[in-house]
Protein backbone atom coordinates (compact mmCIF):
# COMPACT_ATOMS: atom_id res chain seq x y z
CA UNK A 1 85.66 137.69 30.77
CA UNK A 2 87.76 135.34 32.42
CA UNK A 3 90.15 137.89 33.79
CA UNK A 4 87.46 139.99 35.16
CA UNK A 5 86.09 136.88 36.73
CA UNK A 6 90.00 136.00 38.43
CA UNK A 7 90.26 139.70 39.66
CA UNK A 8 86.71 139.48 41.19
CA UNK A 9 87.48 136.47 43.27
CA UNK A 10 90.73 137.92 44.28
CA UNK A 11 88.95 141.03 45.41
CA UNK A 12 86.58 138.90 47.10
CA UNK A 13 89.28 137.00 48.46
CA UNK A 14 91.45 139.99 49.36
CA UNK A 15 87.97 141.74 51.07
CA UNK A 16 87.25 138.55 53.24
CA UNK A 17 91.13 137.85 54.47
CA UNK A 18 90.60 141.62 55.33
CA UNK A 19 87.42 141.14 57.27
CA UNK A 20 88.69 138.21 59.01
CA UNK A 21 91.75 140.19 60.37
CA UNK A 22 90.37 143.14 61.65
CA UNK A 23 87.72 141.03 63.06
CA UNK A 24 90.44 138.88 64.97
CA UNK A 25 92.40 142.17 66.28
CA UNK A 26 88.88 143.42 67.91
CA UNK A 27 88.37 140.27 69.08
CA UNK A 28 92.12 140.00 70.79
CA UNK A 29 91.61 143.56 72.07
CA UNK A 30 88.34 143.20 73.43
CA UNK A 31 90.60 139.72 75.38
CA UNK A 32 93.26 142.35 76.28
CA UNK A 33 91.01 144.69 78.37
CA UNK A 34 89.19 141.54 79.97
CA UNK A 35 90.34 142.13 83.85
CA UNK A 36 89.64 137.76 84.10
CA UNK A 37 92.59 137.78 81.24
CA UNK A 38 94.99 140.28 82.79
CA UNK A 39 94.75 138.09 86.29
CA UNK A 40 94.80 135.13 84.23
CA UNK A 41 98.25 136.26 82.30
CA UNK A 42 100.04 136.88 85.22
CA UNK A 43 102.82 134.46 86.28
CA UNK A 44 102.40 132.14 89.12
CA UNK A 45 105.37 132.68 91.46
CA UNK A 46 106.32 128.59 91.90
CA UNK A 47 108.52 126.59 92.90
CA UNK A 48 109.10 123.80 90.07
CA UNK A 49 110.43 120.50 90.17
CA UNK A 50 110.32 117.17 88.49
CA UNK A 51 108.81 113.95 89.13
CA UNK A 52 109.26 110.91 87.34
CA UNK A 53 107.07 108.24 87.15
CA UNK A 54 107.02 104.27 87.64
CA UNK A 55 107.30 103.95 83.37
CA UNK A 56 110.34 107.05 83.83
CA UNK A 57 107.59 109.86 82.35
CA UNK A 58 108.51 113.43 83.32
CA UNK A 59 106.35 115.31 85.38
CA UNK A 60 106.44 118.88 85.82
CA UNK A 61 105.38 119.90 89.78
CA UNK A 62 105.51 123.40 90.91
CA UNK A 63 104.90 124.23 94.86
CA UNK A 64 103.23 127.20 96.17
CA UNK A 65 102.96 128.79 100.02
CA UNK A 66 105.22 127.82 102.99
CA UNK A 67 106.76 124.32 103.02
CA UNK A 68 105.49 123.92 106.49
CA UNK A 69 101.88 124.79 106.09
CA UNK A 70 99.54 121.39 105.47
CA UNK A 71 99.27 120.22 101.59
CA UNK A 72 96.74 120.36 99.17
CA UNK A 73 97.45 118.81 96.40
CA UNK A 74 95.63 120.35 92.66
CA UNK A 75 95.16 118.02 89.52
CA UNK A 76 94.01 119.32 86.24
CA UNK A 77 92.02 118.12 83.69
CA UNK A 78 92.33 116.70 79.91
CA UNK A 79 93.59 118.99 77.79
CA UNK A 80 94.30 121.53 81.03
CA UNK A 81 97.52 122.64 82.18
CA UNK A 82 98.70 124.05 86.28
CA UNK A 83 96.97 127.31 84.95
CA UNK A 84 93.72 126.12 85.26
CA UNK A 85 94.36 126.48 89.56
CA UNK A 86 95.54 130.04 88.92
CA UNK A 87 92.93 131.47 91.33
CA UNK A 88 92.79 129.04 93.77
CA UNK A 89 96.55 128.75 93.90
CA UNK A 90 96.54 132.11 94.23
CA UNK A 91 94.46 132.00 97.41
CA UNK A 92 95.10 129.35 98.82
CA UNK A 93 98.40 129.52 98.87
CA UNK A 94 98.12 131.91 101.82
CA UNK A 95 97.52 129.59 104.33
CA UNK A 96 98.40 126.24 102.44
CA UNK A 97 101.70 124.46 100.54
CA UNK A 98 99.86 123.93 96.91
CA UNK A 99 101.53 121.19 95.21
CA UNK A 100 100.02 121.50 91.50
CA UNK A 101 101.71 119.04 88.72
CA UNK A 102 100.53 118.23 84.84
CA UNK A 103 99.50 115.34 83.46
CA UNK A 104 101.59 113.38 81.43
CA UNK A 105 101.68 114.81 77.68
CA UNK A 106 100.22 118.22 78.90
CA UNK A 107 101.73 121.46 79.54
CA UNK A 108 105.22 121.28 80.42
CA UNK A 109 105.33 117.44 81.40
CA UNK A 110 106.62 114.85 79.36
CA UNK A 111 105.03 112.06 76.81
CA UNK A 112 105.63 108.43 77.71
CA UNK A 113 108.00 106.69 75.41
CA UNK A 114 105.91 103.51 75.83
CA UNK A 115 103.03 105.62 74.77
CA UNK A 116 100.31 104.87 77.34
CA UNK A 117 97.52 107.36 78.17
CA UNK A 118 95.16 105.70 80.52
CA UNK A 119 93.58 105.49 83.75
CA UNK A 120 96.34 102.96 85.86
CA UNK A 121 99.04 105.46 84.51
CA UNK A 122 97.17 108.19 85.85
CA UNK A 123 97.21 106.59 88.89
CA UNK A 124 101.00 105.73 88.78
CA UNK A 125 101.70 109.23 88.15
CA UNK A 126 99.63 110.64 91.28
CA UNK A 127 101.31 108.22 93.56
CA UNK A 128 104.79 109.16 92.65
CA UNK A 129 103.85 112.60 93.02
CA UNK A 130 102.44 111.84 96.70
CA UNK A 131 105.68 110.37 97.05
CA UNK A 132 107.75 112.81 96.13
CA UNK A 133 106.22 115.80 97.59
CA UNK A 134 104.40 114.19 100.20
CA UNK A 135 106.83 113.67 103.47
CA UNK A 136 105.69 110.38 105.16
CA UNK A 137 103.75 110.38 107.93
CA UNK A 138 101.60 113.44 106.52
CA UNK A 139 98.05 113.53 104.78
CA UNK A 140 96.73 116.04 102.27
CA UNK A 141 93.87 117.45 100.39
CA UNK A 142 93.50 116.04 96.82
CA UNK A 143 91.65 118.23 94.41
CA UNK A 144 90.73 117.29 91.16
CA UNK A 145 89.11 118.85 88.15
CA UNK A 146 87.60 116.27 85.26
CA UNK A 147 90.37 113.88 84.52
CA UNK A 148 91.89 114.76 87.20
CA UNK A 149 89.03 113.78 89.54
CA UNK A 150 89.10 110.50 87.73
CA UNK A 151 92.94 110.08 88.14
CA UNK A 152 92.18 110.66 92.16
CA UNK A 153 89.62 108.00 91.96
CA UNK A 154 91.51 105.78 89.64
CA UNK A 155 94.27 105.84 92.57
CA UNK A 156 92.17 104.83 95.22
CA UNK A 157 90.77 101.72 93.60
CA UNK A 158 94.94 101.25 92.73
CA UNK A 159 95.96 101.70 96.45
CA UNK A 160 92.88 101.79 98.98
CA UNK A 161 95.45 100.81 102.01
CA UNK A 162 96.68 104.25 101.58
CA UNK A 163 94.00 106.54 101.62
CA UNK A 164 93.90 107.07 104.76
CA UNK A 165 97.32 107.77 105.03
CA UNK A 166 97.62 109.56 102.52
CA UNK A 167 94.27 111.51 102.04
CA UNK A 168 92.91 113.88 104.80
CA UNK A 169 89.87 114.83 102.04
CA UNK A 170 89.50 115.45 98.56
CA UNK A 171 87.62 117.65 96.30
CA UNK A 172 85.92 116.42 92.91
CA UNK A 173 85.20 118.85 90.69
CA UNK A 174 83.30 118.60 86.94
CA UNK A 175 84.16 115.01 86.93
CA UNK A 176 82.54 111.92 85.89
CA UNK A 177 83.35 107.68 85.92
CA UNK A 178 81.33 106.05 83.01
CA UNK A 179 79.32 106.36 80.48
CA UNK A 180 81.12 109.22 78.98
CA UNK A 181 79.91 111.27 75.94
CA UNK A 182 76.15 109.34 76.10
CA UNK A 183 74.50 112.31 77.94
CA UNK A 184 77.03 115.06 76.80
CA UNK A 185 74.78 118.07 75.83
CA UNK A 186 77.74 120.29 74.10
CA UNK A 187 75.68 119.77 70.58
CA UNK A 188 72.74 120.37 71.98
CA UNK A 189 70.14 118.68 73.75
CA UNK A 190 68.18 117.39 70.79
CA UNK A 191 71.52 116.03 69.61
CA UNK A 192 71.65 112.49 69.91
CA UNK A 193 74.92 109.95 71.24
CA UNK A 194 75.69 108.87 67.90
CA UNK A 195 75.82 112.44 66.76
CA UNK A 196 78.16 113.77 69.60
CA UNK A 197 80.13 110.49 69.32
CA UNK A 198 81.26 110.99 65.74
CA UNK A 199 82.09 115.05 67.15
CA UNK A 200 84.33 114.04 69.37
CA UNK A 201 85.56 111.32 67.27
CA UNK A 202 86.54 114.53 64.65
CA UNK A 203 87.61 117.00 67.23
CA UNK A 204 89.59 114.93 70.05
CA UNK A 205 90.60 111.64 68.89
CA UNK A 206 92.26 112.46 65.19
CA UNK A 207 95.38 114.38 64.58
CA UNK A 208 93.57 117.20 63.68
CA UNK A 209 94.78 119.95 66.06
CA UNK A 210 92.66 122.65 68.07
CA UNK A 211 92.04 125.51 66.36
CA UNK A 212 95.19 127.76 67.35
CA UNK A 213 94.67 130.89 66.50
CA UNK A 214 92.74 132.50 68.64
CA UNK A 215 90.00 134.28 66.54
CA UNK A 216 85.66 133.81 66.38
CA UNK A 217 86.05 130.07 65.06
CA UNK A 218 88.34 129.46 67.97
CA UNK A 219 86.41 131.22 70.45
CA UNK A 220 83.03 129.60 69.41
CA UNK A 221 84.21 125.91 69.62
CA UNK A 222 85.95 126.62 72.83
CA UNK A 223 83.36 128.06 74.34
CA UNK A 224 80.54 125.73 73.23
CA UNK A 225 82.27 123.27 74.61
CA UNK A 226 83.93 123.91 77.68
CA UNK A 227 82.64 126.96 79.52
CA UNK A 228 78.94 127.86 80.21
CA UNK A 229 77.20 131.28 78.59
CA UNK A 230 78.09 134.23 80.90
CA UNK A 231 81.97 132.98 80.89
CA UNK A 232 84.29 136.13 80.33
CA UNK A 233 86.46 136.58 76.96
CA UNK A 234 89.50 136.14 79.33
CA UNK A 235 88.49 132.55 80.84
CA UNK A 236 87.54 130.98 77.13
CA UNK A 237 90.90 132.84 75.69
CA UNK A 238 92.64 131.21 78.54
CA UNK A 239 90.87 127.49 77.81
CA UNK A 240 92.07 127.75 74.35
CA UNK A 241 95.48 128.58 75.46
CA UNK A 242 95.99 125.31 77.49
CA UNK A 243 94.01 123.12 74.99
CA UNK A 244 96.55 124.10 72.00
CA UNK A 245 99.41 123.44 74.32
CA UNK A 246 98.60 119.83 74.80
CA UNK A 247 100.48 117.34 72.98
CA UNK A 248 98.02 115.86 70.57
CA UNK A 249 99.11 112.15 71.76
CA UNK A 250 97.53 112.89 74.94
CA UNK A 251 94.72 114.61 73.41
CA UNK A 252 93.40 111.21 71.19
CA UNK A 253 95.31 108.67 73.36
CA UNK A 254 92.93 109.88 76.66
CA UNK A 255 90.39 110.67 74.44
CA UNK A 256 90.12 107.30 73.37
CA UNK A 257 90.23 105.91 77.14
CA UNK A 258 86.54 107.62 77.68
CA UNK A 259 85.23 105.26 75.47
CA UNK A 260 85.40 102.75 77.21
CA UNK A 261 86.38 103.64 81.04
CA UNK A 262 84.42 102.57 84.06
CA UNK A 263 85.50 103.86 87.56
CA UNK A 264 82.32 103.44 89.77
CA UNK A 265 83.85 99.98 91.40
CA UNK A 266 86.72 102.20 92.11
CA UNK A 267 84.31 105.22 94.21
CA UNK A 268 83.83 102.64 96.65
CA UNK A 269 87.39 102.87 97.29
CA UNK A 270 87.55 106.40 97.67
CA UNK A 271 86.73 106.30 101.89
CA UNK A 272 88.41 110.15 103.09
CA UNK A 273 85.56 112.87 103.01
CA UNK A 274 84.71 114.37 99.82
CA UNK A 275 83.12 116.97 97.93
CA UNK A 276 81.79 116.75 94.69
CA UNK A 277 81.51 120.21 93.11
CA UNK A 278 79.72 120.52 89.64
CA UNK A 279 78.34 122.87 87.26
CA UNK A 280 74.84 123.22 86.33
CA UNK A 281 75.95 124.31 82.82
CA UNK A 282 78.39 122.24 81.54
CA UNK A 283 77.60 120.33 78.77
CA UNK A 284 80.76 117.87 78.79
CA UNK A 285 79.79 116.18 81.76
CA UNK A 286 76.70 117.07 82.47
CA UNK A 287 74.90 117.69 86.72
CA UNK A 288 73.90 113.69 85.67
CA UNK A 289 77.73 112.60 86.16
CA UNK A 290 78.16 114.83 89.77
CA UNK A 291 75.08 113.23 91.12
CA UNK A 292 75.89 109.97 90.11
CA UNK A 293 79.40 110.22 91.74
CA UNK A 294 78.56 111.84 94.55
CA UNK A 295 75.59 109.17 95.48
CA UNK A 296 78.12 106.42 95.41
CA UNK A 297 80.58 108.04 97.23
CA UNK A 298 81.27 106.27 100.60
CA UNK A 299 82.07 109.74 103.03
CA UNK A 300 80.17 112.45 100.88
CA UNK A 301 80.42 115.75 103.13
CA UNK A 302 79.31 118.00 100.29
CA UNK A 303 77.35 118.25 96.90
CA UNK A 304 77.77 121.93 95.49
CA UNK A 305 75.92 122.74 92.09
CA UNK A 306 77.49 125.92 91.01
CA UNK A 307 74.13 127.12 88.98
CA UNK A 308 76.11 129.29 86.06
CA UNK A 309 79.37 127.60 85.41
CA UNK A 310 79.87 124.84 83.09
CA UNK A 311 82.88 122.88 82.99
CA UNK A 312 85.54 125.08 83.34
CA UNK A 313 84.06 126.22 87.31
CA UNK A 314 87.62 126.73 88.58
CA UNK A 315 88.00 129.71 85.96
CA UNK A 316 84.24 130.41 85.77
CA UNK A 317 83.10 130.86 89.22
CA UNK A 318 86.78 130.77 91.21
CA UNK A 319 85.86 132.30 94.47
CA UNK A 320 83.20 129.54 94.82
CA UNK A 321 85.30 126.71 93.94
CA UNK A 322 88.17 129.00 95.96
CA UNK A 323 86.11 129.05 98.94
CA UNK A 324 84.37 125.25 98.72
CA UNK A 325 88.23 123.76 98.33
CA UNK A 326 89.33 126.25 101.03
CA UNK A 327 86.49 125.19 103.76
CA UNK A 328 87.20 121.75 102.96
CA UNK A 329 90.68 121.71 103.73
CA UNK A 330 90.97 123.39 106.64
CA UNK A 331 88.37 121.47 108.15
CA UNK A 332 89.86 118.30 107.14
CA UNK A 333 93.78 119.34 107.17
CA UNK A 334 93.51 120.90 110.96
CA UNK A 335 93.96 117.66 112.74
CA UNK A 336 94.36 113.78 111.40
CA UNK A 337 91.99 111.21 112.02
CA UNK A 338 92.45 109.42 115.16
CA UNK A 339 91.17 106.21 113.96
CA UNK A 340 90.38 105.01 110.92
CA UNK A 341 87.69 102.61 111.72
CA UNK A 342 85.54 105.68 112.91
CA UNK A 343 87.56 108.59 111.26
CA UNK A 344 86.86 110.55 114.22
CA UNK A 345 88.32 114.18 114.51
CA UNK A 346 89.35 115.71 117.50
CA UNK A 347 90.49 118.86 119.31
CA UNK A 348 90.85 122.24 117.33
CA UNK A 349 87.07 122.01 117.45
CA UNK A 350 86.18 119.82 115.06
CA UNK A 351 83.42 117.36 116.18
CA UNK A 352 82.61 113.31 115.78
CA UNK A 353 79.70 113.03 112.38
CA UNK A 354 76.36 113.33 114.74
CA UNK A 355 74.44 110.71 114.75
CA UNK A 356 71.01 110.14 112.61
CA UNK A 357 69.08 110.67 115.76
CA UNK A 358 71.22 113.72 116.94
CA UNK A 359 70.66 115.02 113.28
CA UNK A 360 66.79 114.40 113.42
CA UNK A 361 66.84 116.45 116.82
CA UNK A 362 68.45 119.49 115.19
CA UNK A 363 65.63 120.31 113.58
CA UNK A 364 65.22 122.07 110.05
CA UNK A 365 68.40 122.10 107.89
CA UNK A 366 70.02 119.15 109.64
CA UNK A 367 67.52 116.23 108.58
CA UNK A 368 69.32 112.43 109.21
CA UNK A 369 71.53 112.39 106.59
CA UNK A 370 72.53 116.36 105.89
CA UNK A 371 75.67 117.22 105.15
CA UNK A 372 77.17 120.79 105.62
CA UNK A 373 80.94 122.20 106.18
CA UNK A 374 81.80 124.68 108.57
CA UNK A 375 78.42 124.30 109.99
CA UNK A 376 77.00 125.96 106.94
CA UNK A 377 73.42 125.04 106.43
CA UNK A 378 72.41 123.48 103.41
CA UNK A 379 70.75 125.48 100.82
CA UNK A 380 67.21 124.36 98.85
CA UNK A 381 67.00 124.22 95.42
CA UNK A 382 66.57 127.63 94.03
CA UNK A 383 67.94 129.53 96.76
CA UNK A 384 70.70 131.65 95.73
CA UNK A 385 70.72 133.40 99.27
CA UNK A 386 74.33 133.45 100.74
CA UNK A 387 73.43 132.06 104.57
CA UNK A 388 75.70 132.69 107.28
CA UNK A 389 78.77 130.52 108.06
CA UNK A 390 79.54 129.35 111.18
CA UNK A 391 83.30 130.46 112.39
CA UNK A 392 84.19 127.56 113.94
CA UNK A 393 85.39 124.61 111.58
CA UNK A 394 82.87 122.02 111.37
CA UNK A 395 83.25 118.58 109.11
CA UNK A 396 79.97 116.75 109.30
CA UNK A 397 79.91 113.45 107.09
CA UNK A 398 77.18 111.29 105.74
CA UNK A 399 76.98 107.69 107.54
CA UNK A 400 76.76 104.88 105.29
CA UNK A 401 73.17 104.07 104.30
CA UNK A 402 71.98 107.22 105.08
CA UNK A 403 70.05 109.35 102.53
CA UNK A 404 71.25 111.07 99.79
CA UNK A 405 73.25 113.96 100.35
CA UNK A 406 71.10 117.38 100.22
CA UNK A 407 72.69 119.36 97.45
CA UNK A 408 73.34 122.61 97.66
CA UNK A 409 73.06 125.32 94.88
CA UNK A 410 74.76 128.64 94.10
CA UNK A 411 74.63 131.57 91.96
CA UNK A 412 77.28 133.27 90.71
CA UNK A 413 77.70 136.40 92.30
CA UNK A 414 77.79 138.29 88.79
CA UNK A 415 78.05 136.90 85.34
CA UNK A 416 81.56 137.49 84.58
């Protein structure tokens, strides 16, 4: 009886392990034939180099696009890597120099040997970068995605002598400053803080690792948390890639700085035009975070609310973010401000912020206060109707005490 019982279970055992396997290989071939995946596996044609930081950590750059075009400079997120930019870089790299580098303890950068993972580090690490690859003398655009948004911040409220001259515009994207995890959604929206504090707790701050194989377990958890419903096979597969390549120090030693870190006296700091980007869908930081940053920012030019990406909008919806990064830069990157008292712009077409009354005068879709690039009107809630774009760069700003900045919202072109 016992016997039979033993060589049940190790049928059952044998039938299962089975199961799980085949189930896998479908899963990795449906991956395979994802066309998101085969871009995404495709090696970025850089130029690396190394960066070391005021505490001596490594950090692994790589430069894209003609040395002599203007910069923009890319910054990833927790648990991210330089492939997270792979379409933008991609892009962009056409008419720009991309400077992309990894935070300490991801990817191919080094861990500290003093051990520290927080926000003034962050901040060390982006200035040595700016001084490394940044000749003096010459501005660039700053684009960052989650923690990197908040390491751009975090440098600001570090150095705000030298944003200005260091900072033509930047680009926030998924990002938030405070209050982090208390309206995170990933569990649900019934799912209360303590709930999704203990989660995290289990799945970020321990040395438990990520899930790596890649197989349905994997693929749920990634994609519950990072990416929004209609992301492709290829972008989650490509998530999980860079979150098992992250050193798990960084993983729990950041991890443990969102408890507790505040960066809205630092916004303040932030004074070059910016552009918050965010995704309707994401449940790790939430449209609450974007509009809170992007109310307190002093110079907001733009407030984009990508309507079916969640965190991950750089892989999600890339043309978007492509084109919103893009439109930023070479309306801010064309000439440097002349002054920066008034931050006025000048030749190459680009004209002085109108004034409220001038904006009241233009009628519909330029209210006191609106805010559009490229002359590109705003668009209402609900509207997913591309509008036309004006040819001529454009960089209108929002004037301090002004209303809040109109947002604008956009559909994905297709569920990928």
């Amino acid at each position: 009886m016992r016997r039979r019982t033993l060589l049940a279970g190790a049928a059952a055992l044998l039938a299962g392990g089975t199961a799980y396997e085949l189930d896998r290989r479908h899963l990795l071939q449906e991956r395979d034939a994802d066309p998101d995946w085969q871009e995404l596996t495709i090696p970025l044609q850089g130029r690396p180099t190394e960066v070391f930081s005021a505490d001596g950590t490594r950090l692994h750059v790589e430069v894209f696009g003609a040395d002599d075009a203007p910069t923009i400079l890319l910054i990833h997120g927790w648990l991210e890597s330089i492939d997270l930019w792979h379409h933008q870089i991609s892009e962009l790299s056409r008419d720009f120099r991309v400077v992309a580098y990894e935070l300490r303890g991801h990817g191919r950068s080094g861990q500290p040997r003093n051990g520290r993972y927080d926000y003034e580090v962050l901040a060390d690490d982006m200035q040595a970068v700016l001084d490394a690859m940044l000749p003096p003398g010459e501005v660039c655009l700053a684009a960052g995605h989650s923690l990197g948004g908040m390491t751009i911040v975090s440098w600001a409220g570090r150095h705000p002598e030298s944003v200005h001259v260091r900072l033509a515009g930047v680009a926030l994207l998924n990002t938030g400053m405070s209050d982090f995890v208390r309206y995170a959604t990933a569990l649900g929206n019934r799912t209360g803080y303590h709930v999704h504090h203990a989660a995290y707790q289990a799945l970020f701050f321990t040395p438990v690792a990520w899930p790596r194989q890649f197989d349905r377990v994997s693929y749920f958890l990634t994609k519950r948390m990072a990416l929004g419903p209609s992301a492709s096979i290829g972008a989650v597969a490509a998530c999980h890639r860079m979150f098992t390549r992250t050193h798990h120090p960084a993983r729990s030693g950041f991890g443990r700085m969102f408890l507790t870190l505040d960066l809205m006296p630092a916004v303040a700091k932030l004074t070059a035009p910016a552009a918050v980007i965010g995704g309707r869908l994401d449940r790790l930081l939430p449209p609450w975070y974007s509009e809170r940053l992007a109310s307190a920012l002093p110079d907001l030019v733009e407030y984009v609310d990508l309507a079916e990406s969640g965190h991950m909008s750089p892989l999600e919806a890339p043309d978007r973010v492509t084109m919103h990064i893009g439109r930023l830069a070479r309306a801010c990157l064309l000439v440097r401000p002349v002054t920066l008292e008034g931050r006025a712009f000048a030749s190459a077409g680009i004209e002085d912020p109108p004034s409220g009354e001038e904006a009241a005068a233009a009628g519909d879709g330029a209210a006191t206060g609106a805010v559009a690039v490229d002359g590109a009107p705003v668009i209402a809630a609900g509207d997913a109707e591309e509008k036309p774009v004006s040819k001529r760069p454009r960089l209108r700003r929002r004037r301090r005490g002004s209303p809040p900045v109109n947002t604008e919202v956009e559909q994905n072109p297709a569920s990928r």
